[in-house]
Structure formats: structure tokens, C-alpha cells
N, C-alpha and C. Protein backbone atom coordinates (compact mmCIF):
# COMPACT_ATOMS: atom_id res chain seq x y z
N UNK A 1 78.99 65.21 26.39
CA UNK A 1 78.56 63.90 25.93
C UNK A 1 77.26 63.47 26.62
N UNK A 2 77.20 63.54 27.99
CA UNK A 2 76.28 63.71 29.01
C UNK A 2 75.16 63.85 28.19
N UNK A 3 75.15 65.71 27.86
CA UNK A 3 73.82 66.16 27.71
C UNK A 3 73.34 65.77 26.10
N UNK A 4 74.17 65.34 25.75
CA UNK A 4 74.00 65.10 24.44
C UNK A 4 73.15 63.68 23.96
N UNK A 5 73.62 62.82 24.88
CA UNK A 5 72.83 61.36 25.16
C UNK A 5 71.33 61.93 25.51
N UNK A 6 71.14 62.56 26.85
CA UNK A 6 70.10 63.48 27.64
C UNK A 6 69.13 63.82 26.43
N UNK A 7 69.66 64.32 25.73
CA UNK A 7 68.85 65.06 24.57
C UNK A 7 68.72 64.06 23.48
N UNK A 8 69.00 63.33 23.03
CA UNK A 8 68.87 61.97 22.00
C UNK A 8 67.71 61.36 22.37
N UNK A 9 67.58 61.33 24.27
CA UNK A 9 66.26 60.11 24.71
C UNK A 9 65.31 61.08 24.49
N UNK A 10 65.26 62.39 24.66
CA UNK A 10 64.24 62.92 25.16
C UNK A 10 63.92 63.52 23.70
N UNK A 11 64.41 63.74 22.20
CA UNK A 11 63.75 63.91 21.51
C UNK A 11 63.43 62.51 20.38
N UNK A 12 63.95 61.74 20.83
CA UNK A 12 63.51 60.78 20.14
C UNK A 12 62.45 59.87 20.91
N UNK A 13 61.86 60.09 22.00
CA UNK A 13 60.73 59.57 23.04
C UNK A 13 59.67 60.72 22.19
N UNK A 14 59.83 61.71 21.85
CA UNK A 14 59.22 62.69 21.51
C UNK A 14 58.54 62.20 20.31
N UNK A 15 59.48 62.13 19.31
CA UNK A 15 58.93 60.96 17.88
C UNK A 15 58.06 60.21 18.23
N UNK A 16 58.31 58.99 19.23
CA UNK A 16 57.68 57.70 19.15
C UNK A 16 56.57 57.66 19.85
N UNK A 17 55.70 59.04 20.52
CA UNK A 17 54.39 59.58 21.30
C UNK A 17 53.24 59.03 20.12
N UNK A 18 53.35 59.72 18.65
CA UNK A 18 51.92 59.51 18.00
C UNK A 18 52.39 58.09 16.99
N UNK A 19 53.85 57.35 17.02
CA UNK A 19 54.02 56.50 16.13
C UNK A 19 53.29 55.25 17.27
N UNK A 20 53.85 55.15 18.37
CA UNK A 20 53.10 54.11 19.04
C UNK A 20 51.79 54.05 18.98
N UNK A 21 51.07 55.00 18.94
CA UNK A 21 49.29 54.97 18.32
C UNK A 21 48.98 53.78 17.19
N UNK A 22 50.17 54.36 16.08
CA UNK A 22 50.35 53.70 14.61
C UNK A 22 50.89 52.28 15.01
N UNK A 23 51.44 51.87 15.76
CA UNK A 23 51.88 50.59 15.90
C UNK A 23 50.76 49.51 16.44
N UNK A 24 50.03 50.58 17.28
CA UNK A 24 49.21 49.86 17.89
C UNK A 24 48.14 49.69 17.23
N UNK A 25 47.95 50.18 15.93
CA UNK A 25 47.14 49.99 15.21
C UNK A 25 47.20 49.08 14.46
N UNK A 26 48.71 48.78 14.05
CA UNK A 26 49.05 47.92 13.14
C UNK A 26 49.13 46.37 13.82
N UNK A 27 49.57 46.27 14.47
CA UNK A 27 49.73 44.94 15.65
C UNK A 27 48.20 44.85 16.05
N UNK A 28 47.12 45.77 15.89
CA UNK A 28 45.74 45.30 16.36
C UNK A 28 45.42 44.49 14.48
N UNK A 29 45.76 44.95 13.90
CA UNK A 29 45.18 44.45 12.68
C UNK A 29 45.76 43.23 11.99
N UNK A 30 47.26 42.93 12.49
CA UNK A 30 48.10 41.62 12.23
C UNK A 30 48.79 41.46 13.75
N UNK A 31 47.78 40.16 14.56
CA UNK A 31 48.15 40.39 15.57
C UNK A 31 49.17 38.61 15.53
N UNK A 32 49.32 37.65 14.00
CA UNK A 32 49.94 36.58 14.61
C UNK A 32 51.21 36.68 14.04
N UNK A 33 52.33 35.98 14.85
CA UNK A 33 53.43 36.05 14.79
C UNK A 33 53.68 36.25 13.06
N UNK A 34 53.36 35.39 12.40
CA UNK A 34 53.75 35.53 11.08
C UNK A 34 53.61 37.26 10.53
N UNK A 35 52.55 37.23 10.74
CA UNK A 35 52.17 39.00 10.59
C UNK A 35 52.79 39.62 10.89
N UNK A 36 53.43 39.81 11.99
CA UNK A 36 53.62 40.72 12.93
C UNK A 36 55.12 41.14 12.75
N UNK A 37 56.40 39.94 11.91
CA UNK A 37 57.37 40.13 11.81
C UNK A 37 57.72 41.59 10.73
N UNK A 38 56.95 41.41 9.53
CA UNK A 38 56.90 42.41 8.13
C UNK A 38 56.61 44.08 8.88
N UNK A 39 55.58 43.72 9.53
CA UNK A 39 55.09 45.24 10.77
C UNK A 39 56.59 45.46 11.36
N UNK A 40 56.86 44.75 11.90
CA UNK A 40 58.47 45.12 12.40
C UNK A 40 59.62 45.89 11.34
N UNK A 41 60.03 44.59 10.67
CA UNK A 41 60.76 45.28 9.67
C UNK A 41 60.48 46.40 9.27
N UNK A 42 58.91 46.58 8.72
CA UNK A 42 58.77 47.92 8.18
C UNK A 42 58.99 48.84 9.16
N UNK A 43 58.36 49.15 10.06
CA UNK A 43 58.77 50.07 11.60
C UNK A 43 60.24 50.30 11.26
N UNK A 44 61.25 49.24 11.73
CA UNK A 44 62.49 49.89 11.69
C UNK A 44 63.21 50.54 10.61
N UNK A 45 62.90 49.69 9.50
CA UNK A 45 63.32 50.37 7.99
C UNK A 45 63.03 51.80 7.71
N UNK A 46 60.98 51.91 8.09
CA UNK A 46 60.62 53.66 7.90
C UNK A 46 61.15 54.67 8.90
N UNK A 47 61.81 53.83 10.25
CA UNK A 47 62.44 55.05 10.92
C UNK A 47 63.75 55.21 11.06
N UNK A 48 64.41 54.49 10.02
CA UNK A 48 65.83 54.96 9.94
C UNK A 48 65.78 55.50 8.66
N UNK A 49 64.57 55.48 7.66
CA UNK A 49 64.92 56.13 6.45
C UNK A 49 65.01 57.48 6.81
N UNK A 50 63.95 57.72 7.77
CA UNK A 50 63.74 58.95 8.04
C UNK A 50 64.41 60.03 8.89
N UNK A 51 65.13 59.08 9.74
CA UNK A 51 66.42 59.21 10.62
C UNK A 51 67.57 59.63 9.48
N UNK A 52 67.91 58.92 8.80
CA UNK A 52 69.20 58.92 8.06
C UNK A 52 68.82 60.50 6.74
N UNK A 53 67.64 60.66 6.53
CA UNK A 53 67.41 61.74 5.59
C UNK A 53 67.41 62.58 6.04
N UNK A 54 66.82 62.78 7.39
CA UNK A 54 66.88 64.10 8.20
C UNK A 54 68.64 64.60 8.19
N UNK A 55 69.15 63.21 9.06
CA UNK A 55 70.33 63.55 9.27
C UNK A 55 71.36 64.48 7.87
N UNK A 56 71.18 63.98 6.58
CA UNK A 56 71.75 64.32 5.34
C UNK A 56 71.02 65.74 5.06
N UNK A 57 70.04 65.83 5.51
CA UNK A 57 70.07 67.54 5.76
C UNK A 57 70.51 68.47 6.43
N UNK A 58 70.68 67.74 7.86
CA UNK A 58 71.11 69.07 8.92
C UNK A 58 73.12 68.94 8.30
N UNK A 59 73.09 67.91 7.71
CA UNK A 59 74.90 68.10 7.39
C UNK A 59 75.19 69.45 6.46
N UNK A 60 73.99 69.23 5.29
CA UNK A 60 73.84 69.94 4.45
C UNK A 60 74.01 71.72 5.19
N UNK A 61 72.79 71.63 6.34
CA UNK A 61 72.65 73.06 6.08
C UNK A 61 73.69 73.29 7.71
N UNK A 62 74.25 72.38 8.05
CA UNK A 62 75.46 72.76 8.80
C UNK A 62 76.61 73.62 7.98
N UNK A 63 76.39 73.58 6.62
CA UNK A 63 77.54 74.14 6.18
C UNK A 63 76.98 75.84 6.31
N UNK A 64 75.95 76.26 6.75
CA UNK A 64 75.77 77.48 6.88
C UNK A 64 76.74 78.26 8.03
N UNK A 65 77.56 79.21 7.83
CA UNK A 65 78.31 79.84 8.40
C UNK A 65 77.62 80.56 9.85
N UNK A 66 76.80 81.09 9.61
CA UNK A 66 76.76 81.95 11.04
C UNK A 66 75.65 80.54 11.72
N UNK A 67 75.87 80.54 13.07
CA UNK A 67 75.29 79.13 13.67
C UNK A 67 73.87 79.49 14.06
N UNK A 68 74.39 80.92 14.78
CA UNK A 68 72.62 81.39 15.38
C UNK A 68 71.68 81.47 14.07
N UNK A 69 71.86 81.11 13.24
CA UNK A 69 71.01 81.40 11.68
C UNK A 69 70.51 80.06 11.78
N UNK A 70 71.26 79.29 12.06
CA UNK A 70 71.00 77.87 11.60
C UNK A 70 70.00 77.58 12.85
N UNK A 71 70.32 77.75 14.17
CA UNK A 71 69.57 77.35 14.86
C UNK A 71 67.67 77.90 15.04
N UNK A 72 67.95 78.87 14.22
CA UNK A 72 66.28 79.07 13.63
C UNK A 72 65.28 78.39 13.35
N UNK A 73 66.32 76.91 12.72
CA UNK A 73 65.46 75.67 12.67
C UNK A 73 64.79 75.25 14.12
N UNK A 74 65.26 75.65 14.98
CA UNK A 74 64.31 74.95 16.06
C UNK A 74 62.90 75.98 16.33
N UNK A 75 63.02 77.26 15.78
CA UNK A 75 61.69 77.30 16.03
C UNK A 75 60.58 76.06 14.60
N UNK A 76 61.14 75.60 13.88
CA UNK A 76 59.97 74.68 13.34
C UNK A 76 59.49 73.76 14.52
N UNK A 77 60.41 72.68 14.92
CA UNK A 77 59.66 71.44 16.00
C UNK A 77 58.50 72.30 16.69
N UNK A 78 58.77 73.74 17.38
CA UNK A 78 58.03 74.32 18.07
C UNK A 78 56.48 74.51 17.27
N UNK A 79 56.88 75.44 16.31
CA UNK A 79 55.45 75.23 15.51
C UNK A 79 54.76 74.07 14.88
N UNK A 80 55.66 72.90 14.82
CA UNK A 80 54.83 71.82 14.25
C UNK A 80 54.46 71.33 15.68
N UNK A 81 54.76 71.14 16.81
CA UNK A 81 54.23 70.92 17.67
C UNK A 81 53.02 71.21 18.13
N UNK A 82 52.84 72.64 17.84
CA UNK A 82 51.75 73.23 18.72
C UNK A 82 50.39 73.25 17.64
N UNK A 83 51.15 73.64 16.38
CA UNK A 83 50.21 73.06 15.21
C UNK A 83 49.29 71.84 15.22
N UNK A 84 50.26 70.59 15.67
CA UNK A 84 49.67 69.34 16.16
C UNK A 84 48.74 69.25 17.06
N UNK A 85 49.05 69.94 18.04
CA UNK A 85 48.14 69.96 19.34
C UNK A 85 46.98 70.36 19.27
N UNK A 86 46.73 71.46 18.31
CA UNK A 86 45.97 72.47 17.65
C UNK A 86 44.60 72.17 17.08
N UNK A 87 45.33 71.60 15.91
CA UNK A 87 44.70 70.80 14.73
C UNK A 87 43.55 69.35 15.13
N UNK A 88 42.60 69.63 14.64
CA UNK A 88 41.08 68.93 14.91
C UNK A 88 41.79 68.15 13.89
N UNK A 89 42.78 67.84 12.99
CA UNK A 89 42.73 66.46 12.31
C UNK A 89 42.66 65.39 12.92
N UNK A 90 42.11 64.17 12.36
CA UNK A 90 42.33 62.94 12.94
C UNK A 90 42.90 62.18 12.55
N UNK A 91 44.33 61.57 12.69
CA UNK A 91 45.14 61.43 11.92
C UNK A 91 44.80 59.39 12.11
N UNK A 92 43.98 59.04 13.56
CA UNK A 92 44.12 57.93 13.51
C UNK A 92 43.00 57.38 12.51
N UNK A 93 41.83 58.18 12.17
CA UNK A 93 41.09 57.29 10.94
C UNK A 93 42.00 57.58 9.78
N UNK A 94 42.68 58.88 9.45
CA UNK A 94 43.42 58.09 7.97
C UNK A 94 44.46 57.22 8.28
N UNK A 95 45.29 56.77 9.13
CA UNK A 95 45.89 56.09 9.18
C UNK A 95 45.03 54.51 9.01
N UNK A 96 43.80 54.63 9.76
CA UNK A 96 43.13 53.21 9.85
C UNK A 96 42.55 52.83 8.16
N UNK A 97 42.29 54.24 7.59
CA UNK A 97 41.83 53.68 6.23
C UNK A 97 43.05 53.07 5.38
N UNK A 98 44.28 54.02 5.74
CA UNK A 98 45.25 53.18 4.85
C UNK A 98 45.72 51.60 5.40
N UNK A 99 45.50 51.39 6.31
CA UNK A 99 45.40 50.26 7.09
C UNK A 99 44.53 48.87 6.27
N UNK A 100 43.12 49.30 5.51
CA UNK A 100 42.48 48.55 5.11
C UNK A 100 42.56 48.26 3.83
N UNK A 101 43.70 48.75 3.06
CA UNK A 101 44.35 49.16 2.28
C UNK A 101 45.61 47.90 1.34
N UNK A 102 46.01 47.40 3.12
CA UNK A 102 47.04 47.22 2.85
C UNK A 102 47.40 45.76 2.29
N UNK A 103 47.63 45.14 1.43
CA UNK A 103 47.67 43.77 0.70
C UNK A 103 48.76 42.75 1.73
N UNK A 104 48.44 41.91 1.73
CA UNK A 104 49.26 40.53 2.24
C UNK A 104 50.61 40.44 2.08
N UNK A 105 50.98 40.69 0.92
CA UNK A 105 52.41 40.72 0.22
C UNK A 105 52.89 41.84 0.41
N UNK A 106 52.47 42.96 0.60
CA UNK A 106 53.33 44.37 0.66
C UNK A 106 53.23 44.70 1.96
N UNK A 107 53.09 44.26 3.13
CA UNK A 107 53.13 44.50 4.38
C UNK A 107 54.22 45.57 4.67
N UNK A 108 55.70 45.31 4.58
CA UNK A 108 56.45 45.88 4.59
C UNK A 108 56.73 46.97 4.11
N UNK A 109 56.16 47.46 2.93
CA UNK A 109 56.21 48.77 2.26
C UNK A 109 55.54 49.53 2.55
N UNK A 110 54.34 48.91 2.54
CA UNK A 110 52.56 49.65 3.24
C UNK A 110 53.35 50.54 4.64
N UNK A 111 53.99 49.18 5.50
CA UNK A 111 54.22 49.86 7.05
C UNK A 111 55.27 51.31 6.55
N UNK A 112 56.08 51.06 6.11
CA UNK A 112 57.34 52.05 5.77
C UNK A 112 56.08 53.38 5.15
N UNK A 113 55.54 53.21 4.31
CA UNK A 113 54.74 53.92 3.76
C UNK A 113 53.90 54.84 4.72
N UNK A 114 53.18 53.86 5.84
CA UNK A 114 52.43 54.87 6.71
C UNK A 114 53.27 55.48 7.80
N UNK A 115 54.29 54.93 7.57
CA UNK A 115 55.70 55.40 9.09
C UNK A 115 55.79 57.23 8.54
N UNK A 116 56.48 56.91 6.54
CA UNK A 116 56.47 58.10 6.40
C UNK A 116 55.29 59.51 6.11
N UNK A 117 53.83 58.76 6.62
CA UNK A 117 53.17 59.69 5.91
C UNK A 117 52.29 59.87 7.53
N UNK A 118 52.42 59.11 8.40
CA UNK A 118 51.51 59.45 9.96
C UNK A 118 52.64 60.31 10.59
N UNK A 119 53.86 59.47 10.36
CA UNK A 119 55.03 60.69 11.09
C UNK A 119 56.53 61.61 10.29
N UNK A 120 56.00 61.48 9.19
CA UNK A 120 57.54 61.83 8.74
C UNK A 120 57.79 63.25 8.54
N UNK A 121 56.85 63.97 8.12
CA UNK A 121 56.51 65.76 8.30
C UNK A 121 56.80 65.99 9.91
N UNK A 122 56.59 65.59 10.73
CA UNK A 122 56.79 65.90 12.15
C UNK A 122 57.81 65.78 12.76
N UNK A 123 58.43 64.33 12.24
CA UNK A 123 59.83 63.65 12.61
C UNK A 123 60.87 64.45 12.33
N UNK A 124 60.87 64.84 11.11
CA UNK A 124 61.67 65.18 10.18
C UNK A 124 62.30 66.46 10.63
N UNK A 125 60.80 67.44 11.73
CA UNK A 125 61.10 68.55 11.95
C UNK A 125 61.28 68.79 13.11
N UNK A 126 61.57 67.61 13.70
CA UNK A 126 62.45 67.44 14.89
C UNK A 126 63.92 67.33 14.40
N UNK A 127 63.79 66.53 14.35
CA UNK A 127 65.42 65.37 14.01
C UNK A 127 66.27 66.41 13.36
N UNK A 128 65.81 67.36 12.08
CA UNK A 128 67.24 68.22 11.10
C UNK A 128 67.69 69.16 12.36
N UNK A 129 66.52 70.04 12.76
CA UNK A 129 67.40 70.63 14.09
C UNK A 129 67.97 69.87 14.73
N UNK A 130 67.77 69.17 15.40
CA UNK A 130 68.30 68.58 16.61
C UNK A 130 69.75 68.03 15.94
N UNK A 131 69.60 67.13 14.53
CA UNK A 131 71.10 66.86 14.11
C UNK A 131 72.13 68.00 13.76
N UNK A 132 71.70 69.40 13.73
CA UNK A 132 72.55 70.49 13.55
C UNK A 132 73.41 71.29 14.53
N UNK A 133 72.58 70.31 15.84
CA UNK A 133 73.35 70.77 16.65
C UNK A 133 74.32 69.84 17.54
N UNK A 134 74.54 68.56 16.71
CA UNK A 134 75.56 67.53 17.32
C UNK A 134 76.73 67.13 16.77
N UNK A 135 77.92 66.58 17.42
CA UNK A 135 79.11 66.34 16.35
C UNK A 135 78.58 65.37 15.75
N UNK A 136 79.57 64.85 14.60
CA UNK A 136 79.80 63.67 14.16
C UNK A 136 80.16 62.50 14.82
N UNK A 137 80.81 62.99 15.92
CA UNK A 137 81.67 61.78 16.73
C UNK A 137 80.32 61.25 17.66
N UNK A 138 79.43 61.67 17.80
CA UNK A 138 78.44 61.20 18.96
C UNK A 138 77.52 60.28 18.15
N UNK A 139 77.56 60.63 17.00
CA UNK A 139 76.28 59.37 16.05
C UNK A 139 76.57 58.37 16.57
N UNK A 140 77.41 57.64 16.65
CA UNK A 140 77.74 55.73 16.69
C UNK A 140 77.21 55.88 18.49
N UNK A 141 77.05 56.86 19.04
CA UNK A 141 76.39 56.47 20.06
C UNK A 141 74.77 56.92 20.45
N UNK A 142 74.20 57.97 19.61
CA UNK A 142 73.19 58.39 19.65
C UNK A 142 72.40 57.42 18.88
N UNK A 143 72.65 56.58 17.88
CA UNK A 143 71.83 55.64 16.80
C UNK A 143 71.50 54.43 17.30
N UNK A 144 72.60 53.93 18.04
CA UNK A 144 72.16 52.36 19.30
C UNK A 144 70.91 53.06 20.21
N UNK A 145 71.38 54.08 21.10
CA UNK A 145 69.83 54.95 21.69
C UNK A 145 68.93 54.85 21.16
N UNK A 146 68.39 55.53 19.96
CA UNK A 146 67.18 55.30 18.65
C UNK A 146 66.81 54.08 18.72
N UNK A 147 67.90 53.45 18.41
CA UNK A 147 67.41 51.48 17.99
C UNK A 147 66.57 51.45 19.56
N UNK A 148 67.75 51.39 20.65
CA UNK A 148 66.72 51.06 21.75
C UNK A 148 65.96 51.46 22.03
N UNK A 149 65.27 52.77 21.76
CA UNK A 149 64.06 53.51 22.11
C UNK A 149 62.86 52.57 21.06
N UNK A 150 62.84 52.92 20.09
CA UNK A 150 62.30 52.41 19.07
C UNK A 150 61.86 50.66 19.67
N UNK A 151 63.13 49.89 19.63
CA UNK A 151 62.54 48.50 20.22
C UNK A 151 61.53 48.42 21.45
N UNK A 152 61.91 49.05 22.27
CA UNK A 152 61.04 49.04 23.34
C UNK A 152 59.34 49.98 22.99
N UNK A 153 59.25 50.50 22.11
CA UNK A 153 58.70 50.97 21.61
C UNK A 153 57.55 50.14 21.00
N UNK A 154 57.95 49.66 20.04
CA UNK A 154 57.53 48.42 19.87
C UNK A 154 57.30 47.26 20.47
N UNK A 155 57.68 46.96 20.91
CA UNK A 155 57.62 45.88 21.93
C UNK A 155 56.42 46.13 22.81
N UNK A 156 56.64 47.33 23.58
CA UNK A 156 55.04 47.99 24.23
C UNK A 156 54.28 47.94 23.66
N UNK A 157 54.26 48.50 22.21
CA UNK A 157 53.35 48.38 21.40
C UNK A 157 52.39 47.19 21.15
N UNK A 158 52.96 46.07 20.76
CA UNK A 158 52.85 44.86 20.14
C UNK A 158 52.13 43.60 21.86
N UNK A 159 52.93 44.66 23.27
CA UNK A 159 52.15 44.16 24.44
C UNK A 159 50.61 44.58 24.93
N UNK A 160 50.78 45.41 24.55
CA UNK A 160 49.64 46.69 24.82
C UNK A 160 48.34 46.46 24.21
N UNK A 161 48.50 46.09 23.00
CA UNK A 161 47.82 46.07 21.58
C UNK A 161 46.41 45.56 21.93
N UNK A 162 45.93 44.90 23.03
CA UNK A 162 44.94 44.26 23.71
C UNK A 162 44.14 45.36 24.92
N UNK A 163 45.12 45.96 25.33
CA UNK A 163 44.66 47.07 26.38
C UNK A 163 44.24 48.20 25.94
N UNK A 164 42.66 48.05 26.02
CA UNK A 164 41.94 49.66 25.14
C UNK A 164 42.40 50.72 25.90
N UNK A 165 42.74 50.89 27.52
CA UNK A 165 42.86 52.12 28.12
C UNK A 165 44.32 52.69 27.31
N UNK A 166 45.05 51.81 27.36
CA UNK A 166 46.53 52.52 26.40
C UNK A 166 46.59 53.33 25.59
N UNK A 167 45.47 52.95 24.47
CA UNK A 167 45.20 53.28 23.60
C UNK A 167 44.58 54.78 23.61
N UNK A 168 43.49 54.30 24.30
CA UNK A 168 42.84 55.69 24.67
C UNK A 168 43.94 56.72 24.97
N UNK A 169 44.55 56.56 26.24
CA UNK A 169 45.44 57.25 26.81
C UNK A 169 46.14 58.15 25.84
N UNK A 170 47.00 57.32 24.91
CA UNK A 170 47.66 58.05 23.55
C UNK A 170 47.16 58.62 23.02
N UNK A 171 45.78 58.64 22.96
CA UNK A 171 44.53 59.27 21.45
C UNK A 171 44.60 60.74 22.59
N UNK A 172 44.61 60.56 24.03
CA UNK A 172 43.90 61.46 24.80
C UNK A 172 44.94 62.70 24.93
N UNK A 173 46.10 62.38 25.25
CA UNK A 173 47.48 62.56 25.78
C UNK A 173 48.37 62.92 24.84
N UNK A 174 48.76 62.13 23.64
CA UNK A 174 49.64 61.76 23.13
C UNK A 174 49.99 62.98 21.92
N UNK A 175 48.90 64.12 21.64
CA UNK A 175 49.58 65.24 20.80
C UNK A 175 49.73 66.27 21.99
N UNK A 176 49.73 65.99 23.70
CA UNK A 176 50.64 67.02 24.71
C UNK A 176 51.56 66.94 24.72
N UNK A 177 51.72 65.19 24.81
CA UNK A 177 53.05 64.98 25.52
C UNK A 177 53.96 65.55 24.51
N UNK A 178 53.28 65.19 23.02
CA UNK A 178 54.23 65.56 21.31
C UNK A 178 54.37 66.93 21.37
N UNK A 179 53.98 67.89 21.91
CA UNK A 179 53.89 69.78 22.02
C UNK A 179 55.01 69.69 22.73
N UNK A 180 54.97 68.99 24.36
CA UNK A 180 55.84 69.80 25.29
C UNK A 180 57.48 69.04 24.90
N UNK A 181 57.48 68.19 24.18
CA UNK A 181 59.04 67.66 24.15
C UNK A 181 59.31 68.75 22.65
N UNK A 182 58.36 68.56 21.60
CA UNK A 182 58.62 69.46 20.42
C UNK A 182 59.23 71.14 20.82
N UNK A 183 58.75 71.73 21.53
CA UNK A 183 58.78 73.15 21.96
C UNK A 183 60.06 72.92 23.07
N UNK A 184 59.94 71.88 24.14
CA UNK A 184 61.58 72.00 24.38
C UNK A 184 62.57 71.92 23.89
N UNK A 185 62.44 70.93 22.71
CA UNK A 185 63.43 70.59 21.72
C UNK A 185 63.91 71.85 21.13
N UNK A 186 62.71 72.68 20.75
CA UNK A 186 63.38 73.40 19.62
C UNK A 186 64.00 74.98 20.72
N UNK A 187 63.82 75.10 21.54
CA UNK A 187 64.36 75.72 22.61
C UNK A 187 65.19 75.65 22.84
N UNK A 188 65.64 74.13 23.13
CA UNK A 188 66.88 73.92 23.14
C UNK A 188 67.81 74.06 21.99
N UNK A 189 67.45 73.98 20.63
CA UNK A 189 68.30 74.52 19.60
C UNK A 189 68.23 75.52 19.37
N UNK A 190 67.26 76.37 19.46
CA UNK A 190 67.63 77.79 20.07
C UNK A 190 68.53 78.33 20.72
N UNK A 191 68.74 78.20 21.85
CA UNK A 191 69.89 78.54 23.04
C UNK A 191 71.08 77.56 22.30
N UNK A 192 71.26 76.35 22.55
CA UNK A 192 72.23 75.81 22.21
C UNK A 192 73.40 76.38 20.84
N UNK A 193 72.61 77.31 19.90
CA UNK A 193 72.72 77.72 18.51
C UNK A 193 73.51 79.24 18.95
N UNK A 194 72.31 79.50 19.78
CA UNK A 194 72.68 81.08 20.24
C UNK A 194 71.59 82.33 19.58
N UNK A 195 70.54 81.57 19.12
CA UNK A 195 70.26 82.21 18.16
C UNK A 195 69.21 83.16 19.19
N UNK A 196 68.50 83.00 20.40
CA UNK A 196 67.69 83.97 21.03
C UNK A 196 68.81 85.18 21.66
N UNK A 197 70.15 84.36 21.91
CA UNK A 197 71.22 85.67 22.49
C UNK A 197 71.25 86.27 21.55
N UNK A 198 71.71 85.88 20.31
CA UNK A 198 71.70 86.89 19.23
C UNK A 198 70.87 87.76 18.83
N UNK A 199 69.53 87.36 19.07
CA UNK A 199 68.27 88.29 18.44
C UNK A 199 68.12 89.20 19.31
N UNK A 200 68.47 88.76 20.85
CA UNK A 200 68.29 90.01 22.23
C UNK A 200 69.43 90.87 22.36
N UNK A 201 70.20 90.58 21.73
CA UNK A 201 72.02 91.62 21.28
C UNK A 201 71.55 92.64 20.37
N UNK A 202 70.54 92.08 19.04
CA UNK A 202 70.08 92.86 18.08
C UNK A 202 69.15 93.75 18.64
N UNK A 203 68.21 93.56 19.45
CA UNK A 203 67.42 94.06 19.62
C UNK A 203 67.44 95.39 20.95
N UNK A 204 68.86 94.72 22.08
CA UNK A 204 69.06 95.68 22.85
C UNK A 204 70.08 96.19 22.62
């Protein structure tokens, strides 16, 4: 149960590395209270859609019989990780163009919208591994975790939003810190799966 909590903070801190960029983008652009509530909602809405879809996959391909097969999925987080790190894209001007984008009235959809398109390819390929390798019985305690990560998340975000070094920091930092939790993660569903014992059984 322990390591299982252990592993909830540390890949879901992993997620919220390049979304806090996005928050802080969004809270720089609607910085008064009225504003700032719809930015919320949307935040939490786009990361439980994305939470809850991931999850309805790894159930799915939990039904795969041999486990070390399944845990193959963790080499993705690894390659989307390092891919990330990699990659000369700049993900914070398209995010800022869809930003200028965004109408008065649709605040909320816009946010959900850029939740799933700055992080949801990345998220996504965290989260199905990582849910393939947990019971059922641990959700009702791994999902309060999320919420609290996420709030505080925000919350930094929405404090921060004034402090250019933060910012920087994330732009500077923030696709390492996203490599080294991605590549542990999926390591850990590796081993946890069995799937590197298995390939070194095959191979010796």
C-alpha cells in the first residue's frame, strides 16, 4: 500500500512538471478572481478526463493474460519522455497562441481543451502503465492524492504567476525533471510487471 501511494506522488508530480508552465500561462492571462475561477474548473475537469480515460484503458488491456507483456507499456512513458527532452518543439508558444484564441464565454472548454492537447499525449502515457499495475482497491485512495497534488499545483501556480524566475525555471528545467520521473516510471512498470526478468530468462 506503502509503495503504491510512493508511486501515485511521484508519477503524478511527473504530469504536473510541463502543466504548471500551462497554468501559469493561463493565470498570467486571466489574472482576476472572476477569471480565474473557469481556469480552475477547466484544470480539474481536463485532468480527470484524462485521468479517468487512461484509467478505462489500462482495465481494458489488464485483461491481457501474460503480465510481463503488459508491462511493455512502460517502455512508452520512457520514450515519450526522452522524446520530450529531445525535441526543439516549443510547446509554450503554441500553447500561448491558443491562449489568444480563447473567447470570454468558453473559458472552461478552451482550458480543458489545452489541458488535453499541451498534456494529454504525455499524460496519458504515463498514467495507462502506471494504472496496469495497481489494484482496484487502492483507487479511492490514489484519486484524493491526484486531487491534492493537482490543487497545490495550482495554487502555486496561480501564486507564482507574477514571479518571472519560476517561470523561467520550468521553461529551463521542466522537460528534465519530465524525462527523469517518465523513465523511472516506466522502469518501474517494467520490473514491477516482470517484463525485463522475463526478456533476461529469454535471452539467457
Amino acid at each position: 500500500m506503502i509503495k503504491d501511494i510512493g508511486t501515485a506522488v511521484f508519477s503524478y508530480i511527473g504530469t504536473t512538471t510541463d502543466y504548471f508552465v500551462v497554468l501559469l500561462l493561463l493565470f498570467g492571462k486571466y489574472q482576476s478572481k472572476k477569471a480565474t475561477k473557469p481556469v480552475v474548473i477547466g484544470a480539474y475537469i481536463g485532468n480527470a478526463l484524462l485521468v479517468l480515460i487512461s484509467l478505462a484503458i489500462a482495465m481494458v488491456l489488464q485483461q491481457v493474460p501474460a503480465e510481463w507483456l503488459l508491462g511493455l507499456l512502460g517502455l512508452i512513458p520512457i520514450y515519450m519522455g526522452i522524446k520530450s527532452y529531445l525535441s526543439d518543439e516549443d510547446e509554450v508558444d503554441e500553447i500561448e497562441a491558443r491562449l489568444n484564441n480563447i473567447q470570454p464565454n468558453n473559458i472552461v472548454k478552451d482550458v480543458i481543451l489545452i489541458t488535453f492537447v499541451a498534456c494529454g499525449a504525455d499524460n496519458m502515457a504515463l498514467y495507462i502503465p502506471y494504472f496496469t499495475t495497481v489494484s482496484v482497491t487502492t483507487l479511492p485512495i490514489i484519486f484524493p492524492i491526484f486531487i491534492v497534488i493537482l490543487t497545490i499545483v495550482i495554487y502555486s501556480a496561480y501564486k507564482f504567476v507574477s514571479v518571472p524566475m519560476v517561470k523561467k525555471f520550468f521553461d529551463q528545467q521542466g522537460d528534465l525533471i519530465q524525462m527523469i520521473i517518465y523513465v523511472v516510471l516506466g522502469m518501474y512498470v517494467l520490473l514491477e510487471a516482470g517484463s525485463i526478468q522475463h526478456i533476461i530468462k529469454l535471452l539467457f
